[in-house]
C-alpha atoms as a PDB file:
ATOM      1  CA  UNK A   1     -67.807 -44.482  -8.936  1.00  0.00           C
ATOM      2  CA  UNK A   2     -66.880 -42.974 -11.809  1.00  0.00           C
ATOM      3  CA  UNK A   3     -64.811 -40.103 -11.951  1.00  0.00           C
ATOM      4  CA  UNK A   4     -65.173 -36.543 -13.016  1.00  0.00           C
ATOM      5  CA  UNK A   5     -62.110 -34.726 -15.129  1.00  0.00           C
ATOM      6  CA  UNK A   6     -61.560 -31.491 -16.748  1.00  0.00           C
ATOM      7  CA  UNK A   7     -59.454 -30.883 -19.548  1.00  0.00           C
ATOM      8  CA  UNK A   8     -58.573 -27.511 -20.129  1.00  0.00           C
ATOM      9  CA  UNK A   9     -56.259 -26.509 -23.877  1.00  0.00           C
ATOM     10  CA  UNK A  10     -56.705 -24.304 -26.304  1.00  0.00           C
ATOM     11  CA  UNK A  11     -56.009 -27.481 -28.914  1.00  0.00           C
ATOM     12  CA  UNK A  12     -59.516 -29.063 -30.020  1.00  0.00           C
ATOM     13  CA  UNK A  13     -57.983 -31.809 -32.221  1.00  0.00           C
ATOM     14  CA  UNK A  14     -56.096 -32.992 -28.969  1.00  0.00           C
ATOM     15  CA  UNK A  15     -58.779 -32.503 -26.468  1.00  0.00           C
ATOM     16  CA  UNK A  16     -60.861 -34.276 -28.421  1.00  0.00           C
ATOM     17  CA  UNK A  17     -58.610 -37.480 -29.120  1.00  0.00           C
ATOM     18  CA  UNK A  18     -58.128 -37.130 -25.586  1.00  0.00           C
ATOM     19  CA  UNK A  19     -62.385 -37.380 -24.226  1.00  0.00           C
ATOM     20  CA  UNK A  20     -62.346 -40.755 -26.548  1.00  0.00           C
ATOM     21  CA  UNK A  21     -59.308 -41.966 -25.031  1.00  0.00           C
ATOM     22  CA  UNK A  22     -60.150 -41.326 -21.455  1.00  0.00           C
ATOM     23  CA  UNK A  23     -64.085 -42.186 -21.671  1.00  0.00           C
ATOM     24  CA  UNK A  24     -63.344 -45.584 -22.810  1.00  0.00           C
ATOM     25  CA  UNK A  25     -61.118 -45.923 -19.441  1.00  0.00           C
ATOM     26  CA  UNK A  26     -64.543 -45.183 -18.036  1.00  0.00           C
ATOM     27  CA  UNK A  27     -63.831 -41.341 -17.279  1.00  0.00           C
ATOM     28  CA  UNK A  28     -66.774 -39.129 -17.075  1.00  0.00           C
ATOM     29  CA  UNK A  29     -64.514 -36.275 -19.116  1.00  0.00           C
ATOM     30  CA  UNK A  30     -65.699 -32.361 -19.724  1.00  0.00           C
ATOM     31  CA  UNK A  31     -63.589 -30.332 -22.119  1.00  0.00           C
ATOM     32  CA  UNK A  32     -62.810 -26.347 -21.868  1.00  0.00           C
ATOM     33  CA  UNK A  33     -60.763 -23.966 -24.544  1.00  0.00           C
ATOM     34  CA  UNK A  34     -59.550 -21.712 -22.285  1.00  0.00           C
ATOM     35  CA  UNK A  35     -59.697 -20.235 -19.246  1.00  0.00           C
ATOM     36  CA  UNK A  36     -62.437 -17.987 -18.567  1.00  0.00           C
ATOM     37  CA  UNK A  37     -64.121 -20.802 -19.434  1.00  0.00           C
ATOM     38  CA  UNK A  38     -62.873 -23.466 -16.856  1.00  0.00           C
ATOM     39  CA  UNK A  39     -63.391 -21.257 -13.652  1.00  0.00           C
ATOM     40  CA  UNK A  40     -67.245 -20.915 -14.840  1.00  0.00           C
ATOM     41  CA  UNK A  41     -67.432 -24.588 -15.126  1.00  0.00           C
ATOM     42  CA  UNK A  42     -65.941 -25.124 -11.747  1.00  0.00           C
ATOM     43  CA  UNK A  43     -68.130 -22.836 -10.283  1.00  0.00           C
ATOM     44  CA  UNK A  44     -70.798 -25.420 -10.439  1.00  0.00           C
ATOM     45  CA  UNK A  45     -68.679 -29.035 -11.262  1.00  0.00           C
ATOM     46  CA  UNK A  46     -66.708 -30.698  -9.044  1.00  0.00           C
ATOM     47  CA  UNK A  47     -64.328 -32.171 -10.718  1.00  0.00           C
ATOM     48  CA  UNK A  48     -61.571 -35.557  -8.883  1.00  0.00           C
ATOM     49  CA  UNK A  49     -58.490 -34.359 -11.210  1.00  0.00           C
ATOM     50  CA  UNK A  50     -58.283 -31.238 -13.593  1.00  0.00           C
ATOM     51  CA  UNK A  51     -55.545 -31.162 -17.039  1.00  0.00           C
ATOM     52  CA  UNK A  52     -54.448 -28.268 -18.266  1.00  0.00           C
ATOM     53  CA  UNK A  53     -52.191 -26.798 -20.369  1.00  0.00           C
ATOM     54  CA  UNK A  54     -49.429 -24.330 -18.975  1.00  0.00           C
ATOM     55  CA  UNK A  55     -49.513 -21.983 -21.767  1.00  0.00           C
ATOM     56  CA  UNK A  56     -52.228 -20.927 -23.999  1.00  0.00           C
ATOM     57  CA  UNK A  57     -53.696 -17.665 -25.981  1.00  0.00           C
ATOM     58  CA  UNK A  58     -55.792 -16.769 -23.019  1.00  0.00           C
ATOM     59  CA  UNK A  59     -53.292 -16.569 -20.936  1.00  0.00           C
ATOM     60  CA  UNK A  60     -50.892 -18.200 -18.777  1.00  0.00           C
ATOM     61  CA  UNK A  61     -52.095 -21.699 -16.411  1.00  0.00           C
ATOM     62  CA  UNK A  62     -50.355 -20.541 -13.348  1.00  0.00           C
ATOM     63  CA  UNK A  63     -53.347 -18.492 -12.424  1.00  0.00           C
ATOM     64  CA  UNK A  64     -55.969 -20.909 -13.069  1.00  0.00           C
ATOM     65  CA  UNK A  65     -53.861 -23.939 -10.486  1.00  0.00           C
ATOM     66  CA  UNK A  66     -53.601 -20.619  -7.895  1.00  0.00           C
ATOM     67  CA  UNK A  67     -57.911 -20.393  -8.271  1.00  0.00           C
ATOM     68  CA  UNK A  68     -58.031 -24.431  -8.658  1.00  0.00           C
ATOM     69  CA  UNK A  69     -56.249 -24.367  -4.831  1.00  0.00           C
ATOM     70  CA  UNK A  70     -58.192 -21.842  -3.231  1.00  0.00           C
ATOM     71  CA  UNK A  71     -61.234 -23.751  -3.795  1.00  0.00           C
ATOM     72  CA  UNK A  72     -60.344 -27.401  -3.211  1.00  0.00           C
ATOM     73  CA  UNK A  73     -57.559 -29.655  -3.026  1.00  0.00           C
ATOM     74  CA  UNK A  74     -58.500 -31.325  -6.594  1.00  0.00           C
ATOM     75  CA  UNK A  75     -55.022 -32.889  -8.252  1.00  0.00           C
ATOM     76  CA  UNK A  76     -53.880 -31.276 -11.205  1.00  0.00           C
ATOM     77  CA  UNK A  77     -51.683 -32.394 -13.929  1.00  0.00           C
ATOM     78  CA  UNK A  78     -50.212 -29.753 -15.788  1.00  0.00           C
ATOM     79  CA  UNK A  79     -49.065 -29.793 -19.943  1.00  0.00           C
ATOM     80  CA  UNK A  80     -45.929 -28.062 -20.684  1.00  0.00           C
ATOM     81  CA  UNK A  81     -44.315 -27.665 -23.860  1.00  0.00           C
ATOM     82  CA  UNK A  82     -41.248 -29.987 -24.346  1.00  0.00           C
ATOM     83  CA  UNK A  83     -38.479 -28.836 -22.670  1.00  0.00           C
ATOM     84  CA  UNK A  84     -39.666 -25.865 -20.886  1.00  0.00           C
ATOM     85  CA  UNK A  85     -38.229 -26.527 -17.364  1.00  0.00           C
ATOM     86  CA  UNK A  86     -39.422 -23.418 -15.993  1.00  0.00           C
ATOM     87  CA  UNK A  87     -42.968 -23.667 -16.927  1.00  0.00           C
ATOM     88  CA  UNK A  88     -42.778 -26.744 -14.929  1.00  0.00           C
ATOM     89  CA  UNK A  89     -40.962 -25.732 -12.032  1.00  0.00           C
ATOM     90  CA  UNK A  90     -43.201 -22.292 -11.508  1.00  0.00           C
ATOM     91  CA  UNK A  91     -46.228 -24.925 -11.770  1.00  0.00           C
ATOM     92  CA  UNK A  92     -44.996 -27.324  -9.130  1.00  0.00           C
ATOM     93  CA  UNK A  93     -44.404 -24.448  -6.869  1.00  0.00           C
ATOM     94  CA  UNK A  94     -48.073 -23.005  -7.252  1.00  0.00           C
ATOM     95  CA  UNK A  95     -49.391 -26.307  -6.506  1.00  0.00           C
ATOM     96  CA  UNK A  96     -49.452 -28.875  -9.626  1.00  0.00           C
ATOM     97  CA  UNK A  97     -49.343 -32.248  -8.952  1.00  0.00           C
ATOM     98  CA  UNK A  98     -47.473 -33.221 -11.892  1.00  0.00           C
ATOM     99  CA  UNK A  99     -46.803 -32.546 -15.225  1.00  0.00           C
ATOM    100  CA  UNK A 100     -46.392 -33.886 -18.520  1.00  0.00           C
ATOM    101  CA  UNK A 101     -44.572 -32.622 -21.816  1.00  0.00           C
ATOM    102  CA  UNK A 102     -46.288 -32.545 -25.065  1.00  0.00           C
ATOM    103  CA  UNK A 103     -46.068 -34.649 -27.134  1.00  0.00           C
ATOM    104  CA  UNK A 104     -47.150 -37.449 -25.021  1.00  0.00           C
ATOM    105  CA  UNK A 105     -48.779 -40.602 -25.309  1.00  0.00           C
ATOM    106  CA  UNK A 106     -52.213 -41.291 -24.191  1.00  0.00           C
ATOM    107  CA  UNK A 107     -51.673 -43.967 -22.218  1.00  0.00           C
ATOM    108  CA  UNK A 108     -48.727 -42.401 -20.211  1.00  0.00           C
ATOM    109  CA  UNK A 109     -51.635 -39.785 -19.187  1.00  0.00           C
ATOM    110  CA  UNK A 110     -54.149 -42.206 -18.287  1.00  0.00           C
ATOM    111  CA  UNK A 111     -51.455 -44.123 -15.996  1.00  0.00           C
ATOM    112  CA  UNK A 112     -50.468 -40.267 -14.044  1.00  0.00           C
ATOM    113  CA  UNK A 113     -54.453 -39.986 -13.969  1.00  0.00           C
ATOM    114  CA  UNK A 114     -54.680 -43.472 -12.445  1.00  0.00           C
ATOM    115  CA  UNK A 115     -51.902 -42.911  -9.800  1.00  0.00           C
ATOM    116  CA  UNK A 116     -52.861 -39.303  -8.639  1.00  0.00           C
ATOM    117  CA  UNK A 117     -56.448 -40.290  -8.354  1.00  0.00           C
ATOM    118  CA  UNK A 118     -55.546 -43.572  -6.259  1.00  0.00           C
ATOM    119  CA  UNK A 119     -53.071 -41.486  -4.281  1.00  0.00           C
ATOM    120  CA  UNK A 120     -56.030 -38.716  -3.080  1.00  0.00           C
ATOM    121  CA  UNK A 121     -58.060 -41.742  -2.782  1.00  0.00           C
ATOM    122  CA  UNK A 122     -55.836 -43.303  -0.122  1.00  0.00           C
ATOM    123  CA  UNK A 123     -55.555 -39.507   1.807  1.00  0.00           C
ATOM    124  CA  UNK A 124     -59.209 -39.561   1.642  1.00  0.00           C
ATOM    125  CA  UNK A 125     -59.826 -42.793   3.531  1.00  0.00           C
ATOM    126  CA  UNK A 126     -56.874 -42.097   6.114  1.00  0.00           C
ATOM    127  CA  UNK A 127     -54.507 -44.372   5.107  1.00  0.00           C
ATOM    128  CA  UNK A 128     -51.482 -42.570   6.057  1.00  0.00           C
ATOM    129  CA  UNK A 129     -49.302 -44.973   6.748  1.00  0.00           C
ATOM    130  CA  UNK A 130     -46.661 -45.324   3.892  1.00  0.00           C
ATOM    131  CA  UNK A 131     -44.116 -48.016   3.608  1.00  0.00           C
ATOM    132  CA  UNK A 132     -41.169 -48.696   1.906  1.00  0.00           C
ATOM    133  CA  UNK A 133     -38.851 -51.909   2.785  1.00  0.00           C
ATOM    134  CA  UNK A 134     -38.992 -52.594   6.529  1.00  0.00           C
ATOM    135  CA  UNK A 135     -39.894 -48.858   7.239  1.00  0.00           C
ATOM    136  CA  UNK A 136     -43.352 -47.460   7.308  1.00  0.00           C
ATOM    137  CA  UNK A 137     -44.358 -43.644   7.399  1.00  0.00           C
ATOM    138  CA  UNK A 138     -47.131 -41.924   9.504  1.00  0.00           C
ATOM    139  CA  UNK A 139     -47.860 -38.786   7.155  1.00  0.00           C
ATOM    140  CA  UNK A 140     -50.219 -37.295  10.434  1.00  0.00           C
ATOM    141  CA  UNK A 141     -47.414 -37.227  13.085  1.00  0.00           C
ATOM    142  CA  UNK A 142     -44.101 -37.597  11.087  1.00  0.00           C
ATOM    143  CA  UNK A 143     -43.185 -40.902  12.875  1.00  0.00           C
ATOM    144  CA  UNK A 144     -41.152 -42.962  10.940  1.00  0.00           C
ATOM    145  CA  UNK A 145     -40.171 -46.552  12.105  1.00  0.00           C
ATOM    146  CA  UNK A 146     -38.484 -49.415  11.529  1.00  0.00           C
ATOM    147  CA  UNK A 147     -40.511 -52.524  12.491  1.00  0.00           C
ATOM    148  CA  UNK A 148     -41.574 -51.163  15.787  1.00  0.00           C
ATOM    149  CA  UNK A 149     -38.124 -49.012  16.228  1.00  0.00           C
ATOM    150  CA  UNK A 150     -38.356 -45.237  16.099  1.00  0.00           C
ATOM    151  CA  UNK A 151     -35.970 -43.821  13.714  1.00  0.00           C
ATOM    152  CA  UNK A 152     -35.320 -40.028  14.975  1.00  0.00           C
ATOM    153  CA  UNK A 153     -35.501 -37.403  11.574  1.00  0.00           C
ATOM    154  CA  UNK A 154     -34.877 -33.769  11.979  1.00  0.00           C
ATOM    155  CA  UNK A 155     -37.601 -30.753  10.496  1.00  0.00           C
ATOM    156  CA  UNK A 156     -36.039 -30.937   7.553  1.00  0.00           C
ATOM    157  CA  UNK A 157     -35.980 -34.212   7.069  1.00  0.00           C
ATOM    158  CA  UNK A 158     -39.331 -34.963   7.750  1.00  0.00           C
ATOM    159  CA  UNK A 159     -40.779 -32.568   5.132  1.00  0.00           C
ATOM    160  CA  UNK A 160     -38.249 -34.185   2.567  1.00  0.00           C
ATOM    161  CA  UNK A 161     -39.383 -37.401   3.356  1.00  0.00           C
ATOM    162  CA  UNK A 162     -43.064 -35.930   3.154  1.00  0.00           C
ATOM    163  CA  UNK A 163     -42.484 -34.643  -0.566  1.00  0.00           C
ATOM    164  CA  UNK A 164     -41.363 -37.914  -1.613  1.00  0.00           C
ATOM    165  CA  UNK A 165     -44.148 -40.080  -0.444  1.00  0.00           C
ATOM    166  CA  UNK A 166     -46.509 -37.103  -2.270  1.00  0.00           C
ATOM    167  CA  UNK A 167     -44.977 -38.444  -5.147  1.00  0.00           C
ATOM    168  CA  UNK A 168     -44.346 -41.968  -4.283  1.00  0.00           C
ATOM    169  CA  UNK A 169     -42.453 -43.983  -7.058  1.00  0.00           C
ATOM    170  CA  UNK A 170     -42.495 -41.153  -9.075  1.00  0.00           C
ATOM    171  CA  UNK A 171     -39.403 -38.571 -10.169  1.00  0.00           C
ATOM    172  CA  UNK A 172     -39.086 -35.356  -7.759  1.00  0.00           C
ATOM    173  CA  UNK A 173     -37.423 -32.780  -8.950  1.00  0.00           C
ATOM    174  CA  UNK A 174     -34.501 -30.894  -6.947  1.00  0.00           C
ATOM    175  CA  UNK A 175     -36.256 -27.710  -7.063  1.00  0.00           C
ATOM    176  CA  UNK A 176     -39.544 -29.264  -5.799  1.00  0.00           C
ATOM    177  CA  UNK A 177     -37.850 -30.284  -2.847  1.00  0.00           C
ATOM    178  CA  UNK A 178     -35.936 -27.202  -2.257  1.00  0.00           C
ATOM    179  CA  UNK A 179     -37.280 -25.271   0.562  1.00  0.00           C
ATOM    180  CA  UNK A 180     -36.870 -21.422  -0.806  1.00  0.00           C
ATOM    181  CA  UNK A 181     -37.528 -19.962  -3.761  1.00  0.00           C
ATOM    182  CA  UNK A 182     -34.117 -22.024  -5.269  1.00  0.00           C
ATOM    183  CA  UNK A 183     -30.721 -21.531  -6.389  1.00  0.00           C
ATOM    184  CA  UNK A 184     -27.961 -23.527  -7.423  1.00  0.00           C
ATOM    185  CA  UNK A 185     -27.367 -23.436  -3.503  1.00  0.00           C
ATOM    186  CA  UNK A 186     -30.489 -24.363  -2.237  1.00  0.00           C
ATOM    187  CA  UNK A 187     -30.020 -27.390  -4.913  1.00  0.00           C
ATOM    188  CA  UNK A 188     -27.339 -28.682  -3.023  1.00  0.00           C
ATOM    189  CA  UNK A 189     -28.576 -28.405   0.574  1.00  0.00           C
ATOM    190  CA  UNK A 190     -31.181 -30.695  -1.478  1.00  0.00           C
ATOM    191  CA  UNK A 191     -28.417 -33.148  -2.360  1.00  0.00           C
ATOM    192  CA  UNK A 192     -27.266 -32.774   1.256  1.00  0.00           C
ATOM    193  CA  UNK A 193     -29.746 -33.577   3.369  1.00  0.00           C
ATOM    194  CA  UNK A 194     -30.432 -36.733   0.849  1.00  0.00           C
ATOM    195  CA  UNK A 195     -27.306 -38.366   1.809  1.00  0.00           C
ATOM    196  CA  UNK A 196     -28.134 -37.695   5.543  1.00  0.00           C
ATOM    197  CA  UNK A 197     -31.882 -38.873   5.319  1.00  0.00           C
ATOM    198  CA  UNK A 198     -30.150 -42.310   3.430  1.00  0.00           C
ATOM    199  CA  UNK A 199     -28.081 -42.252   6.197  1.00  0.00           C
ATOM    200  CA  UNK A 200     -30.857 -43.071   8.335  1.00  0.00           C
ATOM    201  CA  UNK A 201     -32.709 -45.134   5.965  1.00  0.00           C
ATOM    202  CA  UNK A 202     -30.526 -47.286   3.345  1.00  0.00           C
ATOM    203  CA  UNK A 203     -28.434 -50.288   4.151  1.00  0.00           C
ATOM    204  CA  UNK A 204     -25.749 -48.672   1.812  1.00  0.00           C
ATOM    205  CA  UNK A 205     -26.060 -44.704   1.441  1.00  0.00           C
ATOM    206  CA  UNK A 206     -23.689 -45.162  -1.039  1.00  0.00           C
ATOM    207  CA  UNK A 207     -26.154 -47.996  -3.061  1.00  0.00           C
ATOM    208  CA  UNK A 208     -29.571 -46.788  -2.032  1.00  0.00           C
ATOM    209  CA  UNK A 209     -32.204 -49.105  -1.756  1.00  0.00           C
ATOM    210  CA  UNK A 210     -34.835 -46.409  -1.243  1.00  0.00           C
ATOM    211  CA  UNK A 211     -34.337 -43.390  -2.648  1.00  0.00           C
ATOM    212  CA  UNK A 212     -32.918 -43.356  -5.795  1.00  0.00           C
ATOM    213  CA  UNK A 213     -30.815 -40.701  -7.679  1.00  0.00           C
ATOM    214  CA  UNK A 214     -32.447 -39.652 -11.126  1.00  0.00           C
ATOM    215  CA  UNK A 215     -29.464 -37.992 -12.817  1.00  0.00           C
ATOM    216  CA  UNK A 216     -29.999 -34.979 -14.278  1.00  0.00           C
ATOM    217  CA  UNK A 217     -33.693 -34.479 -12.717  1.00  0.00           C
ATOM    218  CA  UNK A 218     -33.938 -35.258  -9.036  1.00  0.00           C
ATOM    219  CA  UNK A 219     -34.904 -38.555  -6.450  1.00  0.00           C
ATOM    220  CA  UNK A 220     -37.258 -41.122  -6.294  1.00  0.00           C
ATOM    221  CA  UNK A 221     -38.495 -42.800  -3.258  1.00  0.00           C
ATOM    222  CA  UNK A 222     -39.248 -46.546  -4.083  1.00  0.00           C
ATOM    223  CA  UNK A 223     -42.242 -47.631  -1.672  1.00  0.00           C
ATOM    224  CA  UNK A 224     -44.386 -50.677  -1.230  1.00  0.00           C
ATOM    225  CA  UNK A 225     -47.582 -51.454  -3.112  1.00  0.00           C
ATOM    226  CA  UNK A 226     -50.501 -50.170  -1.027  1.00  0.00           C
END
């Protein structure tokens, strides 16, 4: 089935080069300059993954992912400007799904489309069973095992663990998996209750296997191919 997007920036030049790209990766694409214009079409589209950029004349993209939510839970990769952290991070928190800084390459787009779409995909049909090495995640009941062992994980640890399958083999960033509205504390309770959760799950805390350190940015949970 092919799939509906919605690309929402204020740039025609770029939304443009990026309909040809996408509709020859068979794409069913539908462009909008801004947004006034994107909640009309999604009054009456339903779209499986909506781009837009952060920041543009019309105003700011934080209220268009807020009105995206309300009404479904449609992925949506956000554009940010190179560099601007915060942009990101206030996204992530409203409900993004990712993000990517301009200037970017097509095909690195494409490939976040791709994975986002398969991952709502799998959620759809009820596969909710994650794994990664000998451990496998149930996403409904937060049971996590080891072959057919139960491995015990606290609150906390259980809704880390849940924000890194989201984003399976993909960076997190600390402040996405910080539990308040963060500070340089809440960044390392982050850090803490990593090296307690690889406690439970790595061979070697100390080497992970798992969930990997991405200096300067955040973790990433390396799972099996579904």
């Amino acid at each position: 089935m092919i799939k509906n997007i919605l690309i929402v920036d204020d740039d025609k030049r770029l939304r443009e080069l990026l309909k040809d790209y996408l509709t020859e990766k068979k794409l069913k694409i539908y462009l909008s300059e801004d947004f006034s214009e994107a909640k009309e079409i999604l009054s009456y589209i339903v779209f499986d993954l909506i781009i837009l950029d952060r920041m543009m004349p019309s105003g700011d993209g934080i209220g268009l992912i807020e009105f995206i939510k309300k009404l479904s839970n449609t992925p949506v990769i956000m554009l940010t400007a190179m560099g601007e952290n915060k942009d990101k991070i206030d996204g992530l928190k409203i409900g993004a799904d990712d993000y990517l800084s301009k200037p970017f390459e097509p095909e690195e787009l494409f490939l976040r489309i791709k994975k986002l779409l398969n991952l709502f995909e799998n959620l759809k049909n009820n596969k909710i069973k994650i794994s990664f090495g000998e451990f496998t995640f149930d996403t409904s009941n937060f049971v996590l095992q080891k072959n057919d062992r139960l491995i015990y994980l606290t609150e906390g640890e259980n809704n880390l663990l849940l924000k890194l399958i989201n984003k399976k083999n993909d960076i997190v960033l600390r402040e996405e998996l910080a539990d308040q509205e963060f500070d340089e504390t809440e960044l390392r309770k982050v850090d803490v209750q990593v090296t307690r959760l690889r406690q439970k799950i790595e061979i070697n805390a100390k080497q992970p296997q798992f969930i990997k350190t991405i200096r300067g940015k955040g973790y990433k949970l390396i799972c099996n191919e579904i």
